[in-house]
C-alpha atoms as a PDB file:
ATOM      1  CA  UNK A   1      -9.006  34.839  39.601  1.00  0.00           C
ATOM      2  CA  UNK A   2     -12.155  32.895  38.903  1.00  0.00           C
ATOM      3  CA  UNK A   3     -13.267  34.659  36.208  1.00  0.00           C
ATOM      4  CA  UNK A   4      -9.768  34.140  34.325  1.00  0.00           C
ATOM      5  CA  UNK A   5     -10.357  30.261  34.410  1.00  0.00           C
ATOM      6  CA  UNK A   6     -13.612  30.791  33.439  1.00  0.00           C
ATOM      7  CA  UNK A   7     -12.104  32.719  30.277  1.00  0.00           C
ATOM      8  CA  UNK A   8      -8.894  29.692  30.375  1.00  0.00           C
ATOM      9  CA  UNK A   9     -11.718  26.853  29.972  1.00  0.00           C
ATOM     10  CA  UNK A  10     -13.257  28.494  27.452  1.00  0.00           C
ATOM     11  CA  UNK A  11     -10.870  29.132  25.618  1.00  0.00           C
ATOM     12  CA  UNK A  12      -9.616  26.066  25.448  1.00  0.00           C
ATOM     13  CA  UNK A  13     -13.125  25.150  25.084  1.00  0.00           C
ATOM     14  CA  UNK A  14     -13.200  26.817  21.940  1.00  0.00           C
ATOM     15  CA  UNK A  15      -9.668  25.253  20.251  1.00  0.00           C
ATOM     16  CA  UNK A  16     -10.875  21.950  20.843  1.00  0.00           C
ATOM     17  CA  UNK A  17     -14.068  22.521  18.720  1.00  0.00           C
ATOM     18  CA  UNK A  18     -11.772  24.336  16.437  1.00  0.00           C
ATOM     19  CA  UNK A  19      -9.642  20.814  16.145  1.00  0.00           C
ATOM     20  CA  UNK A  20     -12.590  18.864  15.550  1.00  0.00           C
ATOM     21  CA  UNK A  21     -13.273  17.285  12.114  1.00  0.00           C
ATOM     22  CA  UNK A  22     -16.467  16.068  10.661  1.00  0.00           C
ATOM     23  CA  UNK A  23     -16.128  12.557   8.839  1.00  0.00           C
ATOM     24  CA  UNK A  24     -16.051  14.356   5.791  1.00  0.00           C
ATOM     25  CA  UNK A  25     -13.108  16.919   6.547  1.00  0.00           C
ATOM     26  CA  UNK A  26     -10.915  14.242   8.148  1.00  0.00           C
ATOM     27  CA  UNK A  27     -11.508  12.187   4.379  1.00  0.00           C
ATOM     28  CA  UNK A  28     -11.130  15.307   2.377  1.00  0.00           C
ATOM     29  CA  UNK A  29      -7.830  15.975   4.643  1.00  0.00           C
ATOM     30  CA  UNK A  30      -6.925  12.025   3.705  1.00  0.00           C
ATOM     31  CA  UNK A  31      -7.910  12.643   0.527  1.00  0.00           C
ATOM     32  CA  UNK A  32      -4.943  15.699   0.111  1.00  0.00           C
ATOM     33  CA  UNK A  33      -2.470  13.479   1.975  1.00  0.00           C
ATOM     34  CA  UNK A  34      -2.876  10.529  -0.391  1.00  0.00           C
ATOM     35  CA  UNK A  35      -2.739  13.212  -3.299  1.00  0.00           C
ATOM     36  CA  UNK A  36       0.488  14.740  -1.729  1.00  0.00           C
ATOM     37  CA  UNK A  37       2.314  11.277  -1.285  1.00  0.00           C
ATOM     38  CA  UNK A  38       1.343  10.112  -5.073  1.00  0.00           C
ATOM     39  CA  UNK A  39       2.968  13.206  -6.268  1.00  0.00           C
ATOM     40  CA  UNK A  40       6.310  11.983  -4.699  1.00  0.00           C
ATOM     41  CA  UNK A  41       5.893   8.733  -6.142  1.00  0.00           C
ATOM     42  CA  UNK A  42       7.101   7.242  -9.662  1.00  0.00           C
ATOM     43  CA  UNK A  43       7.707   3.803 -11.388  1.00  0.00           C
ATOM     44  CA  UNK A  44      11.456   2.639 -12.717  1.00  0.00           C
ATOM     45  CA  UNK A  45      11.063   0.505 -14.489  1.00  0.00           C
ATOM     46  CA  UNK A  46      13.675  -1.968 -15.198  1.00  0.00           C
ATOM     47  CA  UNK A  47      13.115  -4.055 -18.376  1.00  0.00           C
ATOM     48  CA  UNK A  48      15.266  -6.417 -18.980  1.00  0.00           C
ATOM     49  CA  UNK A  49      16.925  -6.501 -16.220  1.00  0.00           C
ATOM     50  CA  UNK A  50      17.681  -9.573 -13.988  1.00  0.00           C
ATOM     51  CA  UNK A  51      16.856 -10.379 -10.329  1.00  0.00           C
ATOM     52  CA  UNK A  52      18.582 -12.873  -8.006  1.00  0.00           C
ATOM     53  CA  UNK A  53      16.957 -15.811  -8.463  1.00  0.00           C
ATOM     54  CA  UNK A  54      18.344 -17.453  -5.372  1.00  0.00           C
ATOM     55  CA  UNK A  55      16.726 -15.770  -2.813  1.00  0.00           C
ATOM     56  CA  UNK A  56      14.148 -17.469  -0.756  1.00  0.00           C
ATOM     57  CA  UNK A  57      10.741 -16.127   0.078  1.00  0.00           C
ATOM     58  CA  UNK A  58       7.999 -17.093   2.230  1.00  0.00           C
ATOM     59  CA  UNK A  59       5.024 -18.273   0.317  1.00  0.00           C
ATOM     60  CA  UNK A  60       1.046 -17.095   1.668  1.00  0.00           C
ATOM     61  CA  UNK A  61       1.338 -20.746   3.255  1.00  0.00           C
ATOM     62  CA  UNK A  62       4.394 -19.806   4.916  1.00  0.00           C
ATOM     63  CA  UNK A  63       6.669 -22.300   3.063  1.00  0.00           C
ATOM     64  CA  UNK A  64       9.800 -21.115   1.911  1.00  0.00           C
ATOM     65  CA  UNK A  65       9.797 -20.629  -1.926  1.00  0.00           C
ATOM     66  CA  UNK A  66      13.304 -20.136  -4.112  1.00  0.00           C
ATOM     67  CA  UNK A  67      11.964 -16.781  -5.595  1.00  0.00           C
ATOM     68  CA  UNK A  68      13.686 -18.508  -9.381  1.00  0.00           C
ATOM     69  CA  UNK A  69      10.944 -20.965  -8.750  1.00  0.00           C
ATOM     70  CA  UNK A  70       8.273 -18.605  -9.158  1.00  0.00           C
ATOM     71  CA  UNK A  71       8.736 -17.861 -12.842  1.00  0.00           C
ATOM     72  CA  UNK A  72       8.287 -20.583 -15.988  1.00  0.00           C
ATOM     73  CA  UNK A  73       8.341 -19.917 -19.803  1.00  0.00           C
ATOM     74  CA  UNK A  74       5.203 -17.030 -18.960  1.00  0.00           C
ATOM     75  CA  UNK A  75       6.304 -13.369 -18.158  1.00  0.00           C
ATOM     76  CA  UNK A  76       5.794 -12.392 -15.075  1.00  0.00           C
ATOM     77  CA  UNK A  77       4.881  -9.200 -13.315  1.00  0.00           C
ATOM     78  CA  UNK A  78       6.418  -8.344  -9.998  1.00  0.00           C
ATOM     79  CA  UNK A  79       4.744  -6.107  -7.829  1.00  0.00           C
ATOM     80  CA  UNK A  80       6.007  -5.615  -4.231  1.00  0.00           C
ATOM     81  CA  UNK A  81       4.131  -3.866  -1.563  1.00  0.00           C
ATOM     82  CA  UNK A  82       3.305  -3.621   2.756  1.00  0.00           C
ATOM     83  CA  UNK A  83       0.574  -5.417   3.468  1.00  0.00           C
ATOM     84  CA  UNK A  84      -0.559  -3.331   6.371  1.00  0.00           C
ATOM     85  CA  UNK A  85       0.406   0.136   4.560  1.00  0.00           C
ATOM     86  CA  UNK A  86      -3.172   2.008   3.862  1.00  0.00           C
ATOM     87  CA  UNK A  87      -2.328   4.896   1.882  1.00  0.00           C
ATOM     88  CA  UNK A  88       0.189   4.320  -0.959  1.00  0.00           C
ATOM     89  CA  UNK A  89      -0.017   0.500  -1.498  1.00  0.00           C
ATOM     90  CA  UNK A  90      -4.687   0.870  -1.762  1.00  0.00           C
ATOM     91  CA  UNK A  91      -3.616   3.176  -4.199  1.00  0.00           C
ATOM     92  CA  UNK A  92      -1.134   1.174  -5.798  1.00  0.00           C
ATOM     93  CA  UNK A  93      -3.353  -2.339  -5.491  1.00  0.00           C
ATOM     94  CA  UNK A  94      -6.286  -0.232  -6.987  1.00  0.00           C
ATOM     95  CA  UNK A  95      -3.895   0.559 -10.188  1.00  0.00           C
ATOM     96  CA  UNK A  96      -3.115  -2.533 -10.433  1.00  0.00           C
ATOM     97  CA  UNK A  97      -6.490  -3.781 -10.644  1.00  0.00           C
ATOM     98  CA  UNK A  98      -7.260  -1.203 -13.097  1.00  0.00           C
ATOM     99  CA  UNK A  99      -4.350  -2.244 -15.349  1.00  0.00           C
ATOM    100  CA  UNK A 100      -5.555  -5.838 -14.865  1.00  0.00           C
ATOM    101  CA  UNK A 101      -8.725  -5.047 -15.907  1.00  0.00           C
ATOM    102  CA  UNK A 102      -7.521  -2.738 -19.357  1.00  0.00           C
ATOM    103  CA  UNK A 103      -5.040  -5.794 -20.128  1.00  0.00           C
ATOM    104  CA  UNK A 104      -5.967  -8.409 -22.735  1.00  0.00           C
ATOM    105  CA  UNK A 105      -4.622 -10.775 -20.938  1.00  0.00           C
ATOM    106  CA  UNK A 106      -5.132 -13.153 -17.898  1.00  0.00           C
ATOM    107  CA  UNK A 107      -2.889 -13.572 -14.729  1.00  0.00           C
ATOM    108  CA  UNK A 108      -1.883 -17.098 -14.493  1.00  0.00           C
ATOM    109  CA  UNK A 109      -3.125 -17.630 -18.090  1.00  0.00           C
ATOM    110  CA  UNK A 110      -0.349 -15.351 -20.189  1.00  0.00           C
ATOM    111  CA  UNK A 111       1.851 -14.059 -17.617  1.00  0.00           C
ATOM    112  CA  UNK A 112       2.101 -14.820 -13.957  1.00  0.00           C
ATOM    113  CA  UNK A 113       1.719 -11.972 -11.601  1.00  0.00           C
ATOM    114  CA  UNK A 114       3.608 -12.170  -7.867  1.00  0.00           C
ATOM    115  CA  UNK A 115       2.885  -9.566  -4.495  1.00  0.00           C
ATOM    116  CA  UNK A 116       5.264 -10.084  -2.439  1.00  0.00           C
ATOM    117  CA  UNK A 117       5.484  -7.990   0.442  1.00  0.00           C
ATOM    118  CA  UNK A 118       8.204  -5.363   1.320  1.00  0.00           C
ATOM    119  CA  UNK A 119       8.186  -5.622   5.125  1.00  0.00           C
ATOM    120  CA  UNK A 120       9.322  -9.247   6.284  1.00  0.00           C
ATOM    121  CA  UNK A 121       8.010  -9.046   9.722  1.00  0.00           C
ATOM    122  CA  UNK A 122       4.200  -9.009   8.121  1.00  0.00           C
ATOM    123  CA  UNK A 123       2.951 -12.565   8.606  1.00  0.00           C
ATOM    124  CA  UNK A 124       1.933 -14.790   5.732  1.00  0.00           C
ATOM    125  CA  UNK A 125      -1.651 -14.504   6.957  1.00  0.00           C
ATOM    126  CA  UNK A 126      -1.354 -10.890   5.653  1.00  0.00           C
ATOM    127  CA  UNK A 127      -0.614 -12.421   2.233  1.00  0.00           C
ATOM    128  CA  UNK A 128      -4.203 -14.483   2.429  1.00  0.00           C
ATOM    129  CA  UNK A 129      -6.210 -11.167   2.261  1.00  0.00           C
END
């Protein structure tokens, strides 16, 4: 009797240890996630084509913005993400910052760039960050 809790403890003991990640497993085990769920993911793009430009957004000040209102004579690049998502949209604001960074061009100055978010229950403070 005793002894087989003994052996019940320990073993349990010894799956808990087994279930225990350094800092650098758990990131390397991140690390493969992220790399599984970019593999899934792809870009359509759709030149050309037109969006509805009488929907209305919230603006990072919370104001309500006609999303038609957003564009003028510049091009404009439309990138829509979460705001609170931390695996797919870092990597997706990190290629964007390398593409920004490539481009010959300035945002605001040549073409306007817009982040909106996906998820309308994020709050416009989100959009501050």
């Amino acid at each position: 009797g005793a002894d087989h809790g003994a052996d019940k403890n320990s073993k349990n003991g010894d799956l808990r240890s087994e279930l225990k990640f350094t800092p650098e497993q758990s990131a390397e085990r991140a690390n493969d996630y992220t790399k599984q769920i970019m593999t899934k993911v792809g870009i359509d793009q759709k030149l050309d084509a037109q969006l509805p430009l009488d929907l209305t957004f919230k603006n990072q000040d919370g104001e309500k913005v006609r999303f038609g209102n957003l564009f003028n004579d510049k091009p404009a690049m439309l990138m829509l993400i979460s705001y609170a998502c931390t695996q797919l949209c870092v990597a997706q604001n990190e290629a964007l910052e390398g593409a920004l960074h490539d481009l010959p061009f300035t945002p605001g100055k040549e073409f306007n760039l817009i982040v909106g978010s996906l998820d309308p229950q994020e709050e416009t403070v989100m959009a501050k960050a």
